[in-house]
PDBML (XML) file of the C-alpha atoms, coordinates in Angstrom:
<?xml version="1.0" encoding="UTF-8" ?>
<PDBx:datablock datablockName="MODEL"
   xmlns:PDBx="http://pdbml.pdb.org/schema/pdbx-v50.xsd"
   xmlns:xsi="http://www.w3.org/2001/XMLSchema-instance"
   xsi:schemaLocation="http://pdbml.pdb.org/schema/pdbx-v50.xsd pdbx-v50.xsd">
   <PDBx:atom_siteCategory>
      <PDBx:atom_site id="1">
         <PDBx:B_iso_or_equiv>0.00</PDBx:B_iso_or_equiv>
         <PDBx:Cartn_x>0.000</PDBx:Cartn_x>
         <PDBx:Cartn_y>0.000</PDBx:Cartn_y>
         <PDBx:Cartn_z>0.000</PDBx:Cartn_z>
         <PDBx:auth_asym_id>A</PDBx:auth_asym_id>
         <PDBx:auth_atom_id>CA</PDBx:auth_atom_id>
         <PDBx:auth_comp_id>UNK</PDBx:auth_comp_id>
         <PDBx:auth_seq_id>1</PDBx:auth_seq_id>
         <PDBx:group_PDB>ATOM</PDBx:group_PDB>
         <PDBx:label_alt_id xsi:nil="true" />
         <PDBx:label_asym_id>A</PDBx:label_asym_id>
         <PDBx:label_atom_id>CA</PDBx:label_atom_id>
         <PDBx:label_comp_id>UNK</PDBx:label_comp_id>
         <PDBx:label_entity_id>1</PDBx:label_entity_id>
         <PDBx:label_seq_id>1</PDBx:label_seq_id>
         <PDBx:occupancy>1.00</PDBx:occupancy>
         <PDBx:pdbx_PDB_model_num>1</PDBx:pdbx_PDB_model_num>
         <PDBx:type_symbol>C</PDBx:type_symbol>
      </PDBx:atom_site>
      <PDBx:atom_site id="2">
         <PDBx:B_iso_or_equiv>0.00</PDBx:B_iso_or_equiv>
         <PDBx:Cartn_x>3.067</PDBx:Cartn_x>
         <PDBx:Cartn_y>2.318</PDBx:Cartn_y>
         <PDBx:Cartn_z>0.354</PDBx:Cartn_z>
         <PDBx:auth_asym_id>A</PDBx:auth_asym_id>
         <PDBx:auth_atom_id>CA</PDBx:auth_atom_id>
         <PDBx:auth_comp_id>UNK</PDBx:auth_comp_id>
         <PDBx:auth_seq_id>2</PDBx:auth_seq_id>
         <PDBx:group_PDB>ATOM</PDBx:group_PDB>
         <PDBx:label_alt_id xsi:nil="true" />
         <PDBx:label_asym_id>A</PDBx:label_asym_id>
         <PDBx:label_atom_id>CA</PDBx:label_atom_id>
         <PDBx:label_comp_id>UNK</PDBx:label_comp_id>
         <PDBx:label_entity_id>1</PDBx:label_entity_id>
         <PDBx:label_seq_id>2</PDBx:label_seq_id>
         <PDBx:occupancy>1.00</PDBx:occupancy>
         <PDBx:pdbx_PDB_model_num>1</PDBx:pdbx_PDB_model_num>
         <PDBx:type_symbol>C</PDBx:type_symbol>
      </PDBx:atom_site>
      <PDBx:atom_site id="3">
         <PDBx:B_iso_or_equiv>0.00</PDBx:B_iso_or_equiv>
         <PDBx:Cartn_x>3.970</PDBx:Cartn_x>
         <PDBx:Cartn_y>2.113</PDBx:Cartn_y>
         <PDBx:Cartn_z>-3.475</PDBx:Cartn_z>
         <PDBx:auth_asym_id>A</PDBx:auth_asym_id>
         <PDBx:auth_atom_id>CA</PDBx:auth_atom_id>
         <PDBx:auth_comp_id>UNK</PDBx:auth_comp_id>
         <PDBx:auth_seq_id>3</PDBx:auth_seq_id>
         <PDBx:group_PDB>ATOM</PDBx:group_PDB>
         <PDBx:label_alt_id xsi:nil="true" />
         <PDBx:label_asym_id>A</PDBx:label_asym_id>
         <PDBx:label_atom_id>CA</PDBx:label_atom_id>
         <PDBx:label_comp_id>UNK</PDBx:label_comp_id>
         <PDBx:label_entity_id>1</PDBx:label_entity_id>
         <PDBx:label_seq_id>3</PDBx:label_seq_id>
         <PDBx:occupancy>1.00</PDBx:occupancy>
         <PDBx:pdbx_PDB_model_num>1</PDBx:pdbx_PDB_model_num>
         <PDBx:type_symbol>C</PDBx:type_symbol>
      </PDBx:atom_site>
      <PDBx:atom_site id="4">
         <PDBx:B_iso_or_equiv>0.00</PDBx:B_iso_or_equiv>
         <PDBx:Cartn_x>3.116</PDBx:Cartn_x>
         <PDBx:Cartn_y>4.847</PDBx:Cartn_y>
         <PDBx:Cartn_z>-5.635</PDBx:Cartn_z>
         <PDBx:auth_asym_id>A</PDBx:auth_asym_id>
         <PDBx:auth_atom_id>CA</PDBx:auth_atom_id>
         <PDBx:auth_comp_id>UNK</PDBx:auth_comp_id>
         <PDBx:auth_seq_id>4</PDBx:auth_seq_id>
         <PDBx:group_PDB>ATOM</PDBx:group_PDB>
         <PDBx:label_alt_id xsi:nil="true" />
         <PDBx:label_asym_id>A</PDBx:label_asym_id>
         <PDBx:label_atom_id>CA</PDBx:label_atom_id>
         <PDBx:label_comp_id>UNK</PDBx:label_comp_id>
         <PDBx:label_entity_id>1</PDBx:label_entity_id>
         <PDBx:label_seq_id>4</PDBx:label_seq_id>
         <PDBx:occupancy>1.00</PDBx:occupancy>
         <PDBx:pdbx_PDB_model_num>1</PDBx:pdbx_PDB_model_num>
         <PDBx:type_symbol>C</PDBx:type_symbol>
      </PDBx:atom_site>
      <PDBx:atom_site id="5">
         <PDBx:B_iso_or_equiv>0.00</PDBx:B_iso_or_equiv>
         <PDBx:Cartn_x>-0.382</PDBx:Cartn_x>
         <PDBx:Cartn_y>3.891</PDBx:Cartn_y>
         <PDBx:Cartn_z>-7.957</PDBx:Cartn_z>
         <PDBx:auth_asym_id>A</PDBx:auth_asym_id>
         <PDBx:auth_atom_id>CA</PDBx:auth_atom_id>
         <PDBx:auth_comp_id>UNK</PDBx:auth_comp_id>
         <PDBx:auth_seq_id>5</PDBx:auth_seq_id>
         <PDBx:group_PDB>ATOM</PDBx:group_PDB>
         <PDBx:label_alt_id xsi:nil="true" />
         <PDBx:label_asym_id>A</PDBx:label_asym_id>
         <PDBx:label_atom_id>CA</PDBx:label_atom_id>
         <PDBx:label_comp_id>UNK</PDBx:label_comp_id>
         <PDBx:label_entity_id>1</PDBx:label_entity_id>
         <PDBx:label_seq_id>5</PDBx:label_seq_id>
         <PDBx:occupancy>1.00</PDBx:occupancy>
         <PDBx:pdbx_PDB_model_num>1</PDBx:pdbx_PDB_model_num>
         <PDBx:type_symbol>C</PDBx:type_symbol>
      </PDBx:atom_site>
      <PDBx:atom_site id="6">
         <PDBx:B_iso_or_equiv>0.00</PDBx:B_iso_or_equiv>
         <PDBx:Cartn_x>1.024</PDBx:Cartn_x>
         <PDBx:Cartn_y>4.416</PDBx:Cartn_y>
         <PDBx:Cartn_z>-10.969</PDBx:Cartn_z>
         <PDBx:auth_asym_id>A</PDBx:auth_asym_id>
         <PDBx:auth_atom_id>CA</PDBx:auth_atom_id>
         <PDBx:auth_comp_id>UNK</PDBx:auth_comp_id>
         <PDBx:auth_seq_id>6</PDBx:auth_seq_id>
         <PDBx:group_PDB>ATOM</PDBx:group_PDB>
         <PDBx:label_alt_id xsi:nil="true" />
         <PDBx:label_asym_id>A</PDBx:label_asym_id>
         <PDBx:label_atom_id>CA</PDBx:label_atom_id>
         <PDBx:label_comp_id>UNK</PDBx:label_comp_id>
         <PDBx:label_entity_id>1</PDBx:label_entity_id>
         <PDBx:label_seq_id>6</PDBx:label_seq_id>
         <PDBx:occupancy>1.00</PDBx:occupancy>
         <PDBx:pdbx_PDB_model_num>1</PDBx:pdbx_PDB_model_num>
         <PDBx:type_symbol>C</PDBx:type_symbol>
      </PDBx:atom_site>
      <PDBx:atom_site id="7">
         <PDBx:B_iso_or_equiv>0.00</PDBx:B_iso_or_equiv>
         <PDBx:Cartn_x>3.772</PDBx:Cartn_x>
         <PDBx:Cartn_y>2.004</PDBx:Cartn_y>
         <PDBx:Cartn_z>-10.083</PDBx:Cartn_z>
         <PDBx:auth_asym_id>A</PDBx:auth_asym_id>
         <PDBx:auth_atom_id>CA</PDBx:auth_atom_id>
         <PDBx:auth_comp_id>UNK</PDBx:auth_comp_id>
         <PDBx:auth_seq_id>7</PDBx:auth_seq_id>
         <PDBx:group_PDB>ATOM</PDBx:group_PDB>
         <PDBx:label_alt_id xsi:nil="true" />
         <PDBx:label_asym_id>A</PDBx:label_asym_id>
         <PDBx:label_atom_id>CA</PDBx:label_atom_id>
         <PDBx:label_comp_id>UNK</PDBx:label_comp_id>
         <PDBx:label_entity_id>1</PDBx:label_entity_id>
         <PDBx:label_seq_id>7</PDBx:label_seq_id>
         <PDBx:occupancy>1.00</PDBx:occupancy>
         <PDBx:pdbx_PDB_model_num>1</PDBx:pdbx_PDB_model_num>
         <PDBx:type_symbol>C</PDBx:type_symbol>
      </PDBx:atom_site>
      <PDBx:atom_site id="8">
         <PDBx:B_iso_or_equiv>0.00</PDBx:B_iso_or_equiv>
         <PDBx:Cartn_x>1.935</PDBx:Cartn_x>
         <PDBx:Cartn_y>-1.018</PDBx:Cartn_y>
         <PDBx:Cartn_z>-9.947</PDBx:Cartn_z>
         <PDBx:auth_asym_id>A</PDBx:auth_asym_id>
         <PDBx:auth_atom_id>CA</PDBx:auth_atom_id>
         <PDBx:auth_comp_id>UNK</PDBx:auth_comp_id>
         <PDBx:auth_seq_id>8</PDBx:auth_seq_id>
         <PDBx:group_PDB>ATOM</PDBx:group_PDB>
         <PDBx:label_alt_id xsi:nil="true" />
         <PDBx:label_asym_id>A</PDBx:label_asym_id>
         <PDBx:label_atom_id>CA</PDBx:label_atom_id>
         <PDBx:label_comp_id>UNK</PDBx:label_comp_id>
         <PDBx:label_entity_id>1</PDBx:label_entity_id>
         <PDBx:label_seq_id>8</PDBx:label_seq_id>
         <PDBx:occupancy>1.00</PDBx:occupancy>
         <PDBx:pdbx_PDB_model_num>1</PDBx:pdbx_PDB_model_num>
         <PDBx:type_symbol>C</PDBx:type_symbol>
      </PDBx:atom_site>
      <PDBx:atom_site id="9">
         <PDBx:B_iso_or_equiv>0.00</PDBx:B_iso_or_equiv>
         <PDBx:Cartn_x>1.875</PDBx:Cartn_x>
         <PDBx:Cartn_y>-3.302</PDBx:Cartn_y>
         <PDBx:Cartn_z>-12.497</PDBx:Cartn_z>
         <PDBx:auth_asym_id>A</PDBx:auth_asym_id>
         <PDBx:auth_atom_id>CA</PDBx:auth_atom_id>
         <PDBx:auth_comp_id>UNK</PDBx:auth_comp_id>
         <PDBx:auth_seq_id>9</PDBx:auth_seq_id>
         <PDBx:group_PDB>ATOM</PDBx:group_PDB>
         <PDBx:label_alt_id xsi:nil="true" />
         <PDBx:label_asym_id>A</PDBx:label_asym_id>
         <PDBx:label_atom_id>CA</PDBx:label_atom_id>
         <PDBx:label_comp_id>UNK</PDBx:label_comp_id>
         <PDBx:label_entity_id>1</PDBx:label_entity_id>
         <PDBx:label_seq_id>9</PDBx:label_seq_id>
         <PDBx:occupancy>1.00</PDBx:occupancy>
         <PDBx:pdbx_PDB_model_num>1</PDBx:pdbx_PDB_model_num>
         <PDBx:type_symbol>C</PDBx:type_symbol>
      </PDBx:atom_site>
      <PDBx:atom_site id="10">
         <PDBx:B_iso_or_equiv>0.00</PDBx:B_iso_or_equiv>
         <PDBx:Cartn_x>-0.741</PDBx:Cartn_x>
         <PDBx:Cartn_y>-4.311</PDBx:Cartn_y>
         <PDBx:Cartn_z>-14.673</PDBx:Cartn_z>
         <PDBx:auth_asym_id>A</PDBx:auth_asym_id>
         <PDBx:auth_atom_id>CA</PDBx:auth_atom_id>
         <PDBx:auth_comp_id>UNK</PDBx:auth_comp_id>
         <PDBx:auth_seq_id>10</PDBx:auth_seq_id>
         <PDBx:group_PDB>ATOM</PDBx:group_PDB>
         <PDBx:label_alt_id xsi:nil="true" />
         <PDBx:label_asym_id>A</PDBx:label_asym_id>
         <PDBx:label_atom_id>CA</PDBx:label_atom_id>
         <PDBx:label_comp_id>UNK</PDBx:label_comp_id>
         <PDBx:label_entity_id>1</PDBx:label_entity_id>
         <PDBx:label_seq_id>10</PDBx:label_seq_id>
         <PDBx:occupancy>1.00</PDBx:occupancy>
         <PDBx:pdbx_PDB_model_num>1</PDBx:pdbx_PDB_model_num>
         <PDBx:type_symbol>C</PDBx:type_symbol>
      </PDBx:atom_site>
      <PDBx:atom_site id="11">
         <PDBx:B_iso_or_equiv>0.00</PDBx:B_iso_or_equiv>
         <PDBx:Cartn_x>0.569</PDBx:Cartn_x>
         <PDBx:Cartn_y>-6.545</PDBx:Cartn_y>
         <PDBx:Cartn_z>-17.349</PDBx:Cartn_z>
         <PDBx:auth_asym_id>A</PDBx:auth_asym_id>
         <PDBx:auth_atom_id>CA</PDBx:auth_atom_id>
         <PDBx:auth_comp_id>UNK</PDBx:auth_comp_id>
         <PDBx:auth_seq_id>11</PDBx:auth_seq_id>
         <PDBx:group_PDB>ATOM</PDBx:group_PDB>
         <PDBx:label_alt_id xsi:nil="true" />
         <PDBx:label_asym_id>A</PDBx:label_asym_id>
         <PDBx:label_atom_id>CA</PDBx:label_atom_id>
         <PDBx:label_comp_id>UNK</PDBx:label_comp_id>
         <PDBx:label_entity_id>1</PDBx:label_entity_id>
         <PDBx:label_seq_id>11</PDBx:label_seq_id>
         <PDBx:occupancy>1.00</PDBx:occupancy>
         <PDBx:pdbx_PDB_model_num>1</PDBx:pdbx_PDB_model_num>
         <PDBx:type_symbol>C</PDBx:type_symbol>
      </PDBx:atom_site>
      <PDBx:atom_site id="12">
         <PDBx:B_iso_or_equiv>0.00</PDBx:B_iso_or_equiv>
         <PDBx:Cartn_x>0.332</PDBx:Cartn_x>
         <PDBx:Cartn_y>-10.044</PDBx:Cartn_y>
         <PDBx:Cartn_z>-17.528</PDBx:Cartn_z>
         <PDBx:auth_asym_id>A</PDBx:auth_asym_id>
         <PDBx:auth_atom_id>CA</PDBx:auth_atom_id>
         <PDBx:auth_comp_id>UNK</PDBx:auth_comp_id>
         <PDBx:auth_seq_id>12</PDBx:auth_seq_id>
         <PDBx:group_PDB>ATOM</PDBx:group_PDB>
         <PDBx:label_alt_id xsi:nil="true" />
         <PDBx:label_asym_id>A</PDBx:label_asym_id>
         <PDBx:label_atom_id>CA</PDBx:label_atom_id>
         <PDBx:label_comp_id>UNK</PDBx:label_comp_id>
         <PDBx:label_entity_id>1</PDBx:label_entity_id>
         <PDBx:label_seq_id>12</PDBx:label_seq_id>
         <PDBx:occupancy>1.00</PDBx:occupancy>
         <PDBx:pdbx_PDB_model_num>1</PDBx:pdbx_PDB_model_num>
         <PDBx:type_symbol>C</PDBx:type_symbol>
      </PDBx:atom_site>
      <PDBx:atom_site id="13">
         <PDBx:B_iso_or_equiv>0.00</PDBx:B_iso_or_equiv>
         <PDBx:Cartn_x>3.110</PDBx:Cartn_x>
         <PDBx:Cartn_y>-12.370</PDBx:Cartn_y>
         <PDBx:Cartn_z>-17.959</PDBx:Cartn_z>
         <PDBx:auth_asym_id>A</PDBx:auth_asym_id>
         <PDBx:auth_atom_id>CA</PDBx:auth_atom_id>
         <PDBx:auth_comp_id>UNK</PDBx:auth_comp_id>
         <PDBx:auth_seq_id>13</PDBx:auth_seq_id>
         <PDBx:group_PDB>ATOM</PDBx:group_PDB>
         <PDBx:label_alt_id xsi:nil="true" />
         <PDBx:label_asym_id>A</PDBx:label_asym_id>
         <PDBx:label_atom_id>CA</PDBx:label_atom_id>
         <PDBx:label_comp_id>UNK</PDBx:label_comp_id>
         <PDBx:label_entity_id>1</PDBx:label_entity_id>
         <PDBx:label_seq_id>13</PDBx:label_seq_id>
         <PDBx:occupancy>1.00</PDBx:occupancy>
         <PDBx:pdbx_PDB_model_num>1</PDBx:pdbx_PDB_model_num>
         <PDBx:type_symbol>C</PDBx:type_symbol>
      </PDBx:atom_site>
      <PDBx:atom_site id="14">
         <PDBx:B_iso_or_equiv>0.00</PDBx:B_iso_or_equiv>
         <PDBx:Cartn_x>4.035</PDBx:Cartn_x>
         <PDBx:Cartn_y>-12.119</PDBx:Cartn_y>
         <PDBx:Cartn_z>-21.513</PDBx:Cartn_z>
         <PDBx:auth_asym_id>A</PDBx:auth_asym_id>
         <PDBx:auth_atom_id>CA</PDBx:auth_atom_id>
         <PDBx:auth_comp_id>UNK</PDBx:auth_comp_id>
         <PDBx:auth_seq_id>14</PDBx:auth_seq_id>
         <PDBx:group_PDB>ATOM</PDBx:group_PDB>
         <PDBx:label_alt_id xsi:nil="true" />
         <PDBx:label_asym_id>A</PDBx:label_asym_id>
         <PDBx:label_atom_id>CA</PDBx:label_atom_id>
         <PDBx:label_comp_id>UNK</PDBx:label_comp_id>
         <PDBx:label_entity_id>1</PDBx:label_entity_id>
         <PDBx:label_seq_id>14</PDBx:label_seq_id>
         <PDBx:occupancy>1.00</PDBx:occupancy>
         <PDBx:pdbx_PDB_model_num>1</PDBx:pdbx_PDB_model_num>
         <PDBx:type_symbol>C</PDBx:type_symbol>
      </PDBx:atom_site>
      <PDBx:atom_site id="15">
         <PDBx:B_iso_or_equiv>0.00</PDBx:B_iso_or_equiv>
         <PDBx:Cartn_x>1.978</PDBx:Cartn_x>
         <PDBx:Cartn_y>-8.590</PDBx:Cartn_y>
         <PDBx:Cartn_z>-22.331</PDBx:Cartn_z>
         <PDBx:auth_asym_id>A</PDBx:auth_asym_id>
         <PDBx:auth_atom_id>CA</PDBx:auth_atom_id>
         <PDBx:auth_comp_id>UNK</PDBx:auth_comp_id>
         <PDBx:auth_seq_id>15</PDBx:auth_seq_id>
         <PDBx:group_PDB>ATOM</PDBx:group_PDB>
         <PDBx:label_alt_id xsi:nil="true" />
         <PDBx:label_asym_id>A</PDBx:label_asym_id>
         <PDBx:label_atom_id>CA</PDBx:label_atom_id>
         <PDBx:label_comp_id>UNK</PDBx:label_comp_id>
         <PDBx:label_entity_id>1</PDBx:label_entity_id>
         <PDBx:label_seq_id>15</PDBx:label_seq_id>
         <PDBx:occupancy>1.00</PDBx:occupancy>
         <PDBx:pdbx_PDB_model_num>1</PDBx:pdbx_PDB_model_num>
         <PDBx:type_symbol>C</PDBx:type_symbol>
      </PDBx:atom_site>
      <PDBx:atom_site id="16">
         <PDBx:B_iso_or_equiv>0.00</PDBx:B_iso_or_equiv>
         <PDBx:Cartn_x>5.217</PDBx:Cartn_x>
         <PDBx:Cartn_y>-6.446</PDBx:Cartn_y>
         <PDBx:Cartn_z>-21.397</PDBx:Cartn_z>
         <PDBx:auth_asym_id>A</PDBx:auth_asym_id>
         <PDBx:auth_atom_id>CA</PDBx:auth_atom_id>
         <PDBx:auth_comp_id>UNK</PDBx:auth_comp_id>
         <PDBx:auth_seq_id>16</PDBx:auth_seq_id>
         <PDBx:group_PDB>ATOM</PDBx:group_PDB>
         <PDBx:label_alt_id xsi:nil="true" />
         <PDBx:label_asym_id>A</PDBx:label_asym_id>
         <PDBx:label_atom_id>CA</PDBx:label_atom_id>
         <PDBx:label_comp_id>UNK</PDBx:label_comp_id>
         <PDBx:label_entity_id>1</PDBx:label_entity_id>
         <PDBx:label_seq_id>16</PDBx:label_seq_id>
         <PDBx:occupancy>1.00</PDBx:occupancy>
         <PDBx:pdbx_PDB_model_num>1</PDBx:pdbx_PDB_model_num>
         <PDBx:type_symbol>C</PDBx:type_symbol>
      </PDBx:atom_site>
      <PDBx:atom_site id="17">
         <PDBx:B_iso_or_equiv>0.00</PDBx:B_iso_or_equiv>
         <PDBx:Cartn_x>7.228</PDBx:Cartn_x>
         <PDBx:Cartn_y>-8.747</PDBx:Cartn_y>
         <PDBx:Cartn_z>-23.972</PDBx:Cartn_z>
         <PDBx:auth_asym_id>A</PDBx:auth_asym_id>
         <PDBx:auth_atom_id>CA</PDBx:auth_atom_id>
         <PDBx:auth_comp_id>UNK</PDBx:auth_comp_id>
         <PDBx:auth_seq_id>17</PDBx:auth_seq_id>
         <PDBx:group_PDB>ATOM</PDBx:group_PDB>
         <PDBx:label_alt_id xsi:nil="true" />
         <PDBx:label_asym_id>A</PDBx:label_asym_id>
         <PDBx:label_atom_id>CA</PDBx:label_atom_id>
         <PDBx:label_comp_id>UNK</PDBx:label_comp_id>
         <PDBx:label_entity_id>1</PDBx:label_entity_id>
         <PDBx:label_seq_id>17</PDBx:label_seq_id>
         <PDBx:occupancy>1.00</PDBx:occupancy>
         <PDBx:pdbx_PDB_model_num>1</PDBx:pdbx_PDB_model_num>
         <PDBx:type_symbol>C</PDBx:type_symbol>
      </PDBx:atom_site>
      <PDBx:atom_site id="18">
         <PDBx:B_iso_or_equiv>0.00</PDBx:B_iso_or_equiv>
         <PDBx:Cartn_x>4.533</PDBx:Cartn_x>
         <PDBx:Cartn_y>-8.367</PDBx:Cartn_y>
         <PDBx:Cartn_z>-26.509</PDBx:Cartn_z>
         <PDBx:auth_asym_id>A</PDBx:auth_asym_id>
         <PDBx:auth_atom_id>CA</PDBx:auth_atom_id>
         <PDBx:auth_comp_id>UNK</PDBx:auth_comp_id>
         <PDBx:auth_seq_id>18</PDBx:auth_seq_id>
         <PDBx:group_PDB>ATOM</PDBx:group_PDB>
         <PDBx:label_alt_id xsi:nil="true" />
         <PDBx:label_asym_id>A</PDBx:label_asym_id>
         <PDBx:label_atom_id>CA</PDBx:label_atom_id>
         <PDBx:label_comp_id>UNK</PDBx:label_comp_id>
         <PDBx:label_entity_id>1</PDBx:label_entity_id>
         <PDBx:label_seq_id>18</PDBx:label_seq_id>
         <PDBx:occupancy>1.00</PDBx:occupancy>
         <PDBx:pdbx_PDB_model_num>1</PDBx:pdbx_PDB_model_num>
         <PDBx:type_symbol>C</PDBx:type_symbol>
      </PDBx:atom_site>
      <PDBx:atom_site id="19">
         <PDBx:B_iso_or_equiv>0.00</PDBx:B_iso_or_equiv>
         <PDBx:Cartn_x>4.113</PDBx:Cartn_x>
         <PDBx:Cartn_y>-4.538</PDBx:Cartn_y>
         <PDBx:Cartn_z>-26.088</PDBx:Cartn_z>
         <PDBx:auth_asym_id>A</PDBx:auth_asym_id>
         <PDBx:auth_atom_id>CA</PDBx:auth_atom_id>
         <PDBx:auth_comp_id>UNK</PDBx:auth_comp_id>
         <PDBx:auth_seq_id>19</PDBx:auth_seq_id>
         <PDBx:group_PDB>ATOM</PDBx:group_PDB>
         <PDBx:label_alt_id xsi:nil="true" />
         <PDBx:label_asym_id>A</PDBx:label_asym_id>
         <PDBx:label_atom_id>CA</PDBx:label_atom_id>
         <PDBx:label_comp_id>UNK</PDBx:label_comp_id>
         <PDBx:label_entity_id>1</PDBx:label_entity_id>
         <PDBx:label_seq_id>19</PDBx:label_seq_id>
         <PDBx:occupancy>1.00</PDBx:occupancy>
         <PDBx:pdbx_PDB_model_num>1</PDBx:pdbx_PDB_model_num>
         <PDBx:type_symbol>C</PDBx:type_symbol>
      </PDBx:atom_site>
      <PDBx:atom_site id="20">
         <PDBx:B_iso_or_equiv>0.00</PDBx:B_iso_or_equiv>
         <PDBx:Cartn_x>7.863</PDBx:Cartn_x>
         <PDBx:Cartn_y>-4.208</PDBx:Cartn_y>
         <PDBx:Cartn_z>-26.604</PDBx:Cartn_z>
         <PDBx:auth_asym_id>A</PDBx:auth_asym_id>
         <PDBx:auth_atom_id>CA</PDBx:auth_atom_id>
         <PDBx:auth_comp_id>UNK</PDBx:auth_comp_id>
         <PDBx:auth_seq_id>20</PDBx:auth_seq_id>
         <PDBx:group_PDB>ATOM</PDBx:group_PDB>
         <PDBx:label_alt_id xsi:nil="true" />
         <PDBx:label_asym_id>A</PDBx:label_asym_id>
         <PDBx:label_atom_id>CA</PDBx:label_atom_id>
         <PDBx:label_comp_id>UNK</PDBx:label_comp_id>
         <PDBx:label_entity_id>1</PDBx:label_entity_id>
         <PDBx:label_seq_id>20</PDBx:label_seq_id>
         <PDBx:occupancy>1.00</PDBx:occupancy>
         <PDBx:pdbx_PDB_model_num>1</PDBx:pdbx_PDB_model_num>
         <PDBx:type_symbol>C</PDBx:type_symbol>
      </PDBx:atom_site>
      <PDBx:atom_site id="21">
         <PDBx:B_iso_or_equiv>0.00</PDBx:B_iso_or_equiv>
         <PDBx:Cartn_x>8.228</PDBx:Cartn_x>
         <PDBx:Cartn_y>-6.736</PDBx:Cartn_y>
         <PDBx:Cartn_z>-29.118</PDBx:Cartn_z>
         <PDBx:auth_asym_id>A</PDBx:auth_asym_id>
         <PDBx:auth_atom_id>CA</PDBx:auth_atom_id>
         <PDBx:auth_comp_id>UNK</PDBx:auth_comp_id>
         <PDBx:auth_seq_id>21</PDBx:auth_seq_id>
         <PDBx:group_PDB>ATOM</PDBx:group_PDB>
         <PDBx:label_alt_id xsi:nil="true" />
         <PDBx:label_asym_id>A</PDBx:label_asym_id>
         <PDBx:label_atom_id>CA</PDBx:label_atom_id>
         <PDBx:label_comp_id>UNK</PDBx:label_comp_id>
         <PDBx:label_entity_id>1</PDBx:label_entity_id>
         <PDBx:label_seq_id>21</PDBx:label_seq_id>
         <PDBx:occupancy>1.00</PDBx:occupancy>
         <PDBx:pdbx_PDB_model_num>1</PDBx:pdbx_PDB_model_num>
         <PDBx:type_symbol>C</PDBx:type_symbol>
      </PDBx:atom_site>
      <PDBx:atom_site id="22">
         <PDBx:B_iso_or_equiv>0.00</PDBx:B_iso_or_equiv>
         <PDBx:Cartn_x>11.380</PDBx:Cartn_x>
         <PDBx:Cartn_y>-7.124</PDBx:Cartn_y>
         <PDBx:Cartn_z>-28.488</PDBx:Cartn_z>
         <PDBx:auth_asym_id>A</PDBx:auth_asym_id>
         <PDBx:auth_atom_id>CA</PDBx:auth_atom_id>
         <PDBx:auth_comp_id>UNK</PDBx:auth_comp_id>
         <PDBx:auth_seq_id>22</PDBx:auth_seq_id>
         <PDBx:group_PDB>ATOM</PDBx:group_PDB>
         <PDBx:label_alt_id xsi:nil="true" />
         <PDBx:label_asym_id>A</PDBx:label_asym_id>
         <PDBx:label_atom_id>CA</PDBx:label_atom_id>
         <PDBx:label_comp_id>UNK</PDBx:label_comp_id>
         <PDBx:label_entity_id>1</PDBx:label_entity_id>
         <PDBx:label_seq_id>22</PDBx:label_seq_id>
         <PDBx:occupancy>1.00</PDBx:occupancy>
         <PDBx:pdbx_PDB_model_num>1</PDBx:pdbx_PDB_model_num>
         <PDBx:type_symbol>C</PDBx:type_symbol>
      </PDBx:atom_site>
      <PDBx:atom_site id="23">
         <PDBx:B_iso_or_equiv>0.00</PDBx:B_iso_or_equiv>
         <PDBx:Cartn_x>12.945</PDBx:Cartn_x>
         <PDBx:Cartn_y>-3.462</PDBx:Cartn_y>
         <PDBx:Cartn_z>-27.411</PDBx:Cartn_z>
         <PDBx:auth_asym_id>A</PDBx:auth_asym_id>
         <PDBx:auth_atom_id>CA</PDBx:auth_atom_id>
         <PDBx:auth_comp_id>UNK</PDBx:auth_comp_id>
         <PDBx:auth_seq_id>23</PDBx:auth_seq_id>
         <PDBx:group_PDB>ATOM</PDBx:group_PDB>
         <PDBx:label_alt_id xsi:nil="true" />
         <PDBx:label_asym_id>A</PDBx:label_asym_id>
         <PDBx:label_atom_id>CA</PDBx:label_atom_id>
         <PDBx:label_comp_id>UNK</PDBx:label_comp_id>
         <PDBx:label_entity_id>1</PDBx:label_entity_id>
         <PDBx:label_seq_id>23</PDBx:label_seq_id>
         <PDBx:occupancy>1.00</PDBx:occupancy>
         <PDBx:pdbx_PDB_model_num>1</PDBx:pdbx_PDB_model_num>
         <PDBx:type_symbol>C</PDBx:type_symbol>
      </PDBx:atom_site>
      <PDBx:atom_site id="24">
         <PDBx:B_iso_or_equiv>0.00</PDBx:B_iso_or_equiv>
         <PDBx:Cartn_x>14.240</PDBx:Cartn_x>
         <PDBx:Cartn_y>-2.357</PDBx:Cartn_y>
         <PDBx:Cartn_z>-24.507</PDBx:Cartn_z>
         <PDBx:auth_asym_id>A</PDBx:auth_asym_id>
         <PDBx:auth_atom_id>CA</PDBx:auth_atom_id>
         <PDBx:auth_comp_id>UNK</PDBx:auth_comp_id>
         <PDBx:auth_seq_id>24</PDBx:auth_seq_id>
         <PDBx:group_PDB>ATOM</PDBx:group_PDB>
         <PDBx:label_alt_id xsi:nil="true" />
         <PDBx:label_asym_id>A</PDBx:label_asym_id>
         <PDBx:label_atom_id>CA</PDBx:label_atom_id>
         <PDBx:label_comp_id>UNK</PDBx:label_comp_id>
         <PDBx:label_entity_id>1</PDBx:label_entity_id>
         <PDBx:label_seq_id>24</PDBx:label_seq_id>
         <PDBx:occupancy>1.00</PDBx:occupancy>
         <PDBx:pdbx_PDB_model_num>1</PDBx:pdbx_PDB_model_num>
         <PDBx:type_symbol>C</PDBx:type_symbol>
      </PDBx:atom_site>
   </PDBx:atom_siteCategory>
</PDBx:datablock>
């Protein structure tokens, strides 16, 4: 509860990888 909202994270496993598609 201490961490920022915007900080949490709201992929799934796989959707950040996806998003990226490959970059950094």
């Amino acid at each position: 509860p201490e961490q920022r909202i915007g900080r949490a994270d709201l992929l799934a496993d796989g959707e950040r990888a996806a998003l990226l598609g490959g970059h950094r």
